[in-house]
Protein backbone atom coordinates (compact mmCIF):
# COMPACT_ATOMS: atom_id res chain seq x y z
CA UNK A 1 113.67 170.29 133.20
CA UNK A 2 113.64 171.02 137.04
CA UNK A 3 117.61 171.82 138.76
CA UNK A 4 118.21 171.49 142.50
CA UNK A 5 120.13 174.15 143.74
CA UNK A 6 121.82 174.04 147.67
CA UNK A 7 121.35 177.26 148.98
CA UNK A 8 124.20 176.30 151.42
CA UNK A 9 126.67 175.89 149.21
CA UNK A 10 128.50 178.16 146.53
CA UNK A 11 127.14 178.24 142.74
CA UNK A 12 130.79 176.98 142.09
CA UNK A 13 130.34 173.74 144.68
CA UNK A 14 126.31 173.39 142.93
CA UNK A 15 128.04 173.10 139.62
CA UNK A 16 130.33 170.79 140.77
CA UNK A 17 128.22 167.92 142.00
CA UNK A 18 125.85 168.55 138.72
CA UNK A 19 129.18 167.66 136.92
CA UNK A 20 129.83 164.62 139.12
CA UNK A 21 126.25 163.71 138.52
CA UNK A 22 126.75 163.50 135.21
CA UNK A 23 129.81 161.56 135.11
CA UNK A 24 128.00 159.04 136.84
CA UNK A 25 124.86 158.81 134.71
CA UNK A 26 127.19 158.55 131.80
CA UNK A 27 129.40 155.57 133.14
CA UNK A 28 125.91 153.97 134.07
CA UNK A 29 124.77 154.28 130.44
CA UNK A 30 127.52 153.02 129.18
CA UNK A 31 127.51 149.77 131.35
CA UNK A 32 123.80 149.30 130.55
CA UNK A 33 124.72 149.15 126.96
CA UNK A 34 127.20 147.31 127.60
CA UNK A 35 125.10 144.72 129.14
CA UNK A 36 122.32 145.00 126.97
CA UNK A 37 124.79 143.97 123.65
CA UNK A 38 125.72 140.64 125.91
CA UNK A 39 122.61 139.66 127.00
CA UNK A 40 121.57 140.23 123.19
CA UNK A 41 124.71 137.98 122.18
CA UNK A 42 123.64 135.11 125.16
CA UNK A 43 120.29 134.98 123.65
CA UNK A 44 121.46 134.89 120.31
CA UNK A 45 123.69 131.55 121.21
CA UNK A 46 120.77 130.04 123.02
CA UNK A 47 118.43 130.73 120.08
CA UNK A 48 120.89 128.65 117.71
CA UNK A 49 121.31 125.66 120.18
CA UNK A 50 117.72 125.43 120.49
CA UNK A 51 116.83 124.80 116.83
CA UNK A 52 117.41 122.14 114.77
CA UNK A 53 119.70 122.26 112.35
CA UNK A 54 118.17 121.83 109.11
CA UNK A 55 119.11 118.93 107.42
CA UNK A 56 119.50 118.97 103.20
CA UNK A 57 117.05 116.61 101.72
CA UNK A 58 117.67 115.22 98.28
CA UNK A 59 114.30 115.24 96.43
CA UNK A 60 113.76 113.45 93.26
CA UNK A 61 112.56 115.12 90.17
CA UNK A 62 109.10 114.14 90.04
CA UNK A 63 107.66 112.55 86.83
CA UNK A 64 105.21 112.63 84.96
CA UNK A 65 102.59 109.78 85.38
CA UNK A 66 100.95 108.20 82.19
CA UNK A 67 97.40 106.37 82.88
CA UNK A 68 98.94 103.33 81.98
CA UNK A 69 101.68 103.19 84.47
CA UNK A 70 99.82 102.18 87.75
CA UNK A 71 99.84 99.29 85.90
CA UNK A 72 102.78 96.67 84.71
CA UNK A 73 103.71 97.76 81.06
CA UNK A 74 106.37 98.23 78.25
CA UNK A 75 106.15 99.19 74.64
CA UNK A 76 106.47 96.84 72.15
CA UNK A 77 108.94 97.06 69.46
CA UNK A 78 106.51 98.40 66.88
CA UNK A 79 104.83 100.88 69.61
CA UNK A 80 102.39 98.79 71.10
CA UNK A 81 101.26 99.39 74.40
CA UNK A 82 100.77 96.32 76.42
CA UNK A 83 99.44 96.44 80.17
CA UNK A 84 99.15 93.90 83.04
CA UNK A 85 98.12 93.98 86.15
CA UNK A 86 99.31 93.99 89.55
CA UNK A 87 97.36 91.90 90.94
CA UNK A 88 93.62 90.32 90.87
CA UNK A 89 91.73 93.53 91.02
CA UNK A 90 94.12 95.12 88.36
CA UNK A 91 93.20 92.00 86.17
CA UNK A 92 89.37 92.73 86.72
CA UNK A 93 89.84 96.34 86.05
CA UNK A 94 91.74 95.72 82.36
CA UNK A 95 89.15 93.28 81.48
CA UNK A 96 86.19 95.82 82.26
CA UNK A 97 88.19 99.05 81.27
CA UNK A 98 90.53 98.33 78.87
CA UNK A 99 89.68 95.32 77.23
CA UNK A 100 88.53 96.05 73.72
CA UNK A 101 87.25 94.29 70.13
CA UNK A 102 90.95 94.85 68.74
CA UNK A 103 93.12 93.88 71.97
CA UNK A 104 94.72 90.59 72.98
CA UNK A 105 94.59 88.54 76.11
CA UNK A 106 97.25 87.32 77.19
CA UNK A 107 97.95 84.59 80.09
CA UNK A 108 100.62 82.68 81.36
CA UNK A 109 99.71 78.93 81.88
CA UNK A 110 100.41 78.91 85.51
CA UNK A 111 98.23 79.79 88.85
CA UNK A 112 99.13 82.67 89.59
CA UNK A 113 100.23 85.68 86.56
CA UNK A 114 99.18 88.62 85.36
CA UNK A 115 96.44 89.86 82.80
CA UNK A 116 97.88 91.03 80.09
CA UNK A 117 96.18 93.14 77.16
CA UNK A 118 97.85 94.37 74.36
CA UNK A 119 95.53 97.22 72.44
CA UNK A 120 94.87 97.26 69.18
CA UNK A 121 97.37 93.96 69.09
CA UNK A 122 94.59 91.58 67.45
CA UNK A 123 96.34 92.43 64.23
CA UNK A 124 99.98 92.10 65.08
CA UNK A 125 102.41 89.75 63.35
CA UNK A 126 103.75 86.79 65.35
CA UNK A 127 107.33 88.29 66.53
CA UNK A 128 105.46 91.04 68.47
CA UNK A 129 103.16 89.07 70.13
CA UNK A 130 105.82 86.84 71.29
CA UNK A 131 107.19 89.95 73.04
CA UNK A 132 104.31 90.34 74.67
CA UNK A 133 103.95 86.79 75.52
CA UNK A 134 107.47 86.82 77.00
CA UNK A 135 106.14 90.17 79.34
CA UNK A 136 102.99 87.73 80.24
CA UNK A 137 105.56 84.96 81.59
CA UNK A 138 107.79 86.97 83.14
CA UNK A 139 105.06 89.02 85.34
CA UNK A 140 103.79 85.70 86.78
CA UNK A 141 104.03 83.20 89.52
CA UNK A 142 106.49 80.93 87.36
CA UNK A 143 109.53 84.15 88.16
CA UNK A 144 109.11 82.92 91.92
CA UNK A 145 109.12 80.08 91.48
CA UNK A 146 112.07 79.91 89.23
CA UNK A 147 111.50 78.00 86.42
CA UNK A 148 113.31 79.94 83.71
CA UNK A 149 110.41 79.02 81.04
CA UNK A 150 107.33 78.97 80.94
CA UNK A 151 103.91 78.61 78.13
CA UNK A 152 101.88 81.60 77.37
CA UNK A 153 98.16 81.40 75.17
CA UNK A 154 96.49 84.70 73.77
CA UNK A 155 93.03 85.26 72.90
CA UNK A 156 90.10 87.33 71.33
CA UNK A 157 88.46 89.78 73.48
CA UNK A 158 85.09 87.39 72.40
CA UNK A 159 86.97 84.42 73.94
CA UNK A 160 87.14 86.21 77.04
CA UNK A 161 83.93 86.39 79.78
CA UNK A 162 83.21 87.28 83.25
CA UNK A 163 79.63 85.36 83.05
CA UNK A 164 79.04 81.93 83.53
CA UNK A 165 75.12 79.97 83.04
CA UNK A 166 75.03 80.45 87.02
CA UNK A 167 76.49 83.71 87.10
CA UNK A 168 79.18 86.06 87.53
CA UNK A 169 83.11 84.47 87.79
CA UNK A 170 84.80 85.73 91.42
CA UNK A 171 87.71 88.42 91.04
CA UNK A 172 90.23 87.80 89.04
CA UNK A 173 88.94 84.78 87.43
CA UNK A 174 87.43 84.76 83.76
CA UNK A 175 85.88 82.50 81.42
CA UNK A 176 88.01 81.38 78.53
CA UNK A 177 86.67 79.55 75.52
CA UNK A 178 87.42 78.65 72.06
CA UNK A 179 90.76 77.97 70.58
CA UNK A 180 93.55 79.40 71.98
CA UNK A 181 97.04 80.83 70.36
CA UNK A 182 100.05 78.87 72.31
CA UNK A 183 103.52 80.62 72.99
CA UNK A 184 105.81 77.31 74.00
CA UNK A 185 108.68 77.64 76.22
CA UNK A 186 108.90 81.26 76.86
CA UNK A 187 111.82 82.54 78.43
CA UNK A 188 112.06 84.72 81.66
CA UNK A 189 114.16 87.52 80.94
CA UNK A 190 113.41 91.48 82.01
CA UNK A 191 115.70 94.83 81.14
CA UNK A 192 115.66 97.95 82.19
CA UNK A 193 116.63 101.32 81.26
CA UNK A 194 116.46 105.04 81.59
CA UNK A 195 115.91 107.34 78.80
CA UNK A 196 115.13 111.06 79.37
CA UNK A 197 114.42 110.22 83.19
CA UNK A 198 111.76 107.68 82.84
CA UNK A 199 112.49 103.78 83.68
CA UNK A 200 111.38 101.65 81.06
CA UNK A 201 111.21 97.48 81.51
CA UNK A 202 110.86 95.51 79.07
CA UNK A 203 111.01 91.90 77.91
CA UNK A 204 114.86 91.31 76.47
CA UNK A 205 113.39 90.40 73.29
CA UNK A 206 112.04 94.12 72.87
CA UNK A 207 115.45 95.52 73.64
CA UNK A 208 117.28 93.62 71.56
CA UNK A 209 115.28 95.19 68.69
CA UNK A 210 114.82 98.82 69.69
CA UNK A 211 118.13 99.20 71.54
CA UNK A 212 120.09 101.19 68.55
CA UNK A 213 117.48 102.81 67.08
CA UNK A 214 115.93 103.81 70.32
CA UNK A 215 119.70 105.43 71.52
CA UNK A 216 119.76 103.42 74.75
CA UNK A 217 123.03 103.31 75.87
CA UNK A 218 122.46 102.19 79.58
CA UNK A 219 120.63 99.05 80.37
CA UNK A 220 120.35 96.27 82.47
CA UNK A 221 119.53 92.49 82.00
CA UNK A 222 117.64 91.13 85.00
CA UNK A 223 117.10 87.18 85.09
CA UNK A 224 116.08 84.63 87.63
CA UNK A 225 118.47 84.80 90.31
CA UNK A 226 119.33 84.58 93.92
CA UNK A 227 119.31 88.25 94.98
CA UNK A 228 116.50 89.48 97.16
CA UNK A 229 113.96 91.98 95.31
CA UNK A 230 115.46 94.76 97.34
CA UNK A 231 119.05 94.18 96.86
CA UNK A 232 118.20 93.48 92.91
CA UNK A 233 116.55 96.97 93.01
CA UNK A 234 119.45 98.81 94.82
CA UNK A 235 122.57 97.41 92.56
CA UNK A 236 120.01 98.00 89.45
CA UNK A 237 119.98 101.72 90.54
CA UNK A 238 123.68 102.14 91.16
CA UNK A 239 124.15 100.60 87.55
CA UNK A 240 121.79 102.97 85.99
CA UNK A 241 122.24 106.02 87.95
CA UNK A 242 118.39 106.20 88.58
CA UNK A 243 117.51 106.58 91.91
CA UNK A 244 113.74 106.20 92.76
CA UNK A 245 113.98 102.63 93.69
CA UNK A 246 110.25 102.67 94.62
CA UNK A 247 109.55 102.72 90.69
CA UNK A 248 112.49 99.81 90.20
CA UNK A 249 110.49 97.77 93.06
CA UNK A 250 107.29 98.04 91.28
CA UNK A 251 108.42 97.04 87.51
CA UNK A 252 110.04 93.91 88.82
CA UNK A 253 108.02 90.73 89.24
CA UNK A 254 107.92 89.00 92.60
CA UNK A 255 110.81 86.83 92.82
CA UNK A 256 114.65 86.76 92.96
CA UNK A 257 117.29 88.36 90.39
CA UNK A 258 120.38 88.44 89.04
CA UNK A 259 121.71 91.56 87.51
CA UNK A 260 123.92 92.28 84.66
């Protein structure tokens, strides 16, 4: 460290302005530090106002997906799966996939419904497949249309073809021959429920029978209606305290409802 000294003046008047010195390098220091904590605060404030503030987003508990459930489907009240499809290419894709020797076709006699297979059904008595036969007229056009009833056949998985004499049937469409097993006058009624966070729908003759032995509690009853699919799907969350109303949409025919 290098000190000026003023030969001119006295060591007395050399310590003297060393002293003043100081006092002003001090105050400076302080004032810098001073201004260095508010420009630290300014930028602090301008950091906060930039960014968003993050918003809380309610995520549902994600559930687990059986193979089974991209399609239409319930469980009868003896534990029989039955599946339909969506749509035409669903249809095609249970006949080729998941039609087999001991299943059941069934079909709603309109233009317009679901495929509907129930596995390993070609041995079940006659109350169970009139559950599924109520599921088969309920997932078709005769919902929209409203007509409250509607017939329903079953048949063999041998009754049931995709080729004609001049070739392959377009999608959706199938060959049908031999007798067929009639379901008269089928009523169009749905539930739904919630039991250990999955939605279940099924045909209101299935909950009738599992409803107390099952534990369900909480359901629905969903009939033909004048409520919009949306609005049907909103007031059947509220009532069942589920909320994924994406799943609700997608187990309710096409349509309108009335819920109780």
């Amino acid at each position: 460290m290098e000190i000026e000294i003023d030969f001119t003046k006295s060591a007395q008047d050399n310590a003297n302005d060393y002293y003043n010195k100081s006092k002003k390098l001090l105050s400076k220091k302080a004032g810098a530090e001073k201004a260095i904590m508010e420009l630290e605060k300014r930028l602090g404030e301008a950091k906060s106002m930039s960014e968003p503030e993050a918003k809380t987003v309610k995520v549902l508990k994600e559930e687990h997906i059986e193979w089974y459930e991209k399609f239409h489907w319930f469980f009868t009240s003896n534990g029989l799966l039955a599946i339909g499809g969506r749509d035409a290419h669903q249809n095609e894709q249970l006949n080729s996939k998941h039609f087999e020797e001991k299943d059941l076709f069934f079909h709603a006699n309109v233009f317009g419904a679901d495929v509907v297979i129930l596995k390993d059904g070609a041995d079940a008595p006659h109350e169970i497949r009139e559950e599924v036969a109520q599921f088969a007229a309920c997932h078709s056009s005769a919902w929209k249309d409203g007509m409250h009833t509607t017939d329903v056949y079953a048949m063999q998985r041998e009754q049931v073809s995709k080729s004609t004499g001049k070739g392959s049937l377009g999608t959706g469409a199938f060959l049908l021959s031999g007798e067929r097993d009639w379901y008269r006058g089928m009523s169009l009624g749905l539930a739904m429920y919630v039991k250990e966070g999955k939605l279940y729908s099924v045909p209101l003759a299935t909950l009738f029978k599992i409803k107390e032995n099952a534990g369900i509690e909480k359901y629905v009853s969903i009939g033909i209606g004048k409520i919009k699919k949306s609005d049907a799907a909103k007031e059947i969350s509220k009532k069942l305290g589920y909320e994924n109303l994406d799943s609700i949409m997608q187990q309710l025919p096409a349509g309108s409802f009335k819920v109780s």
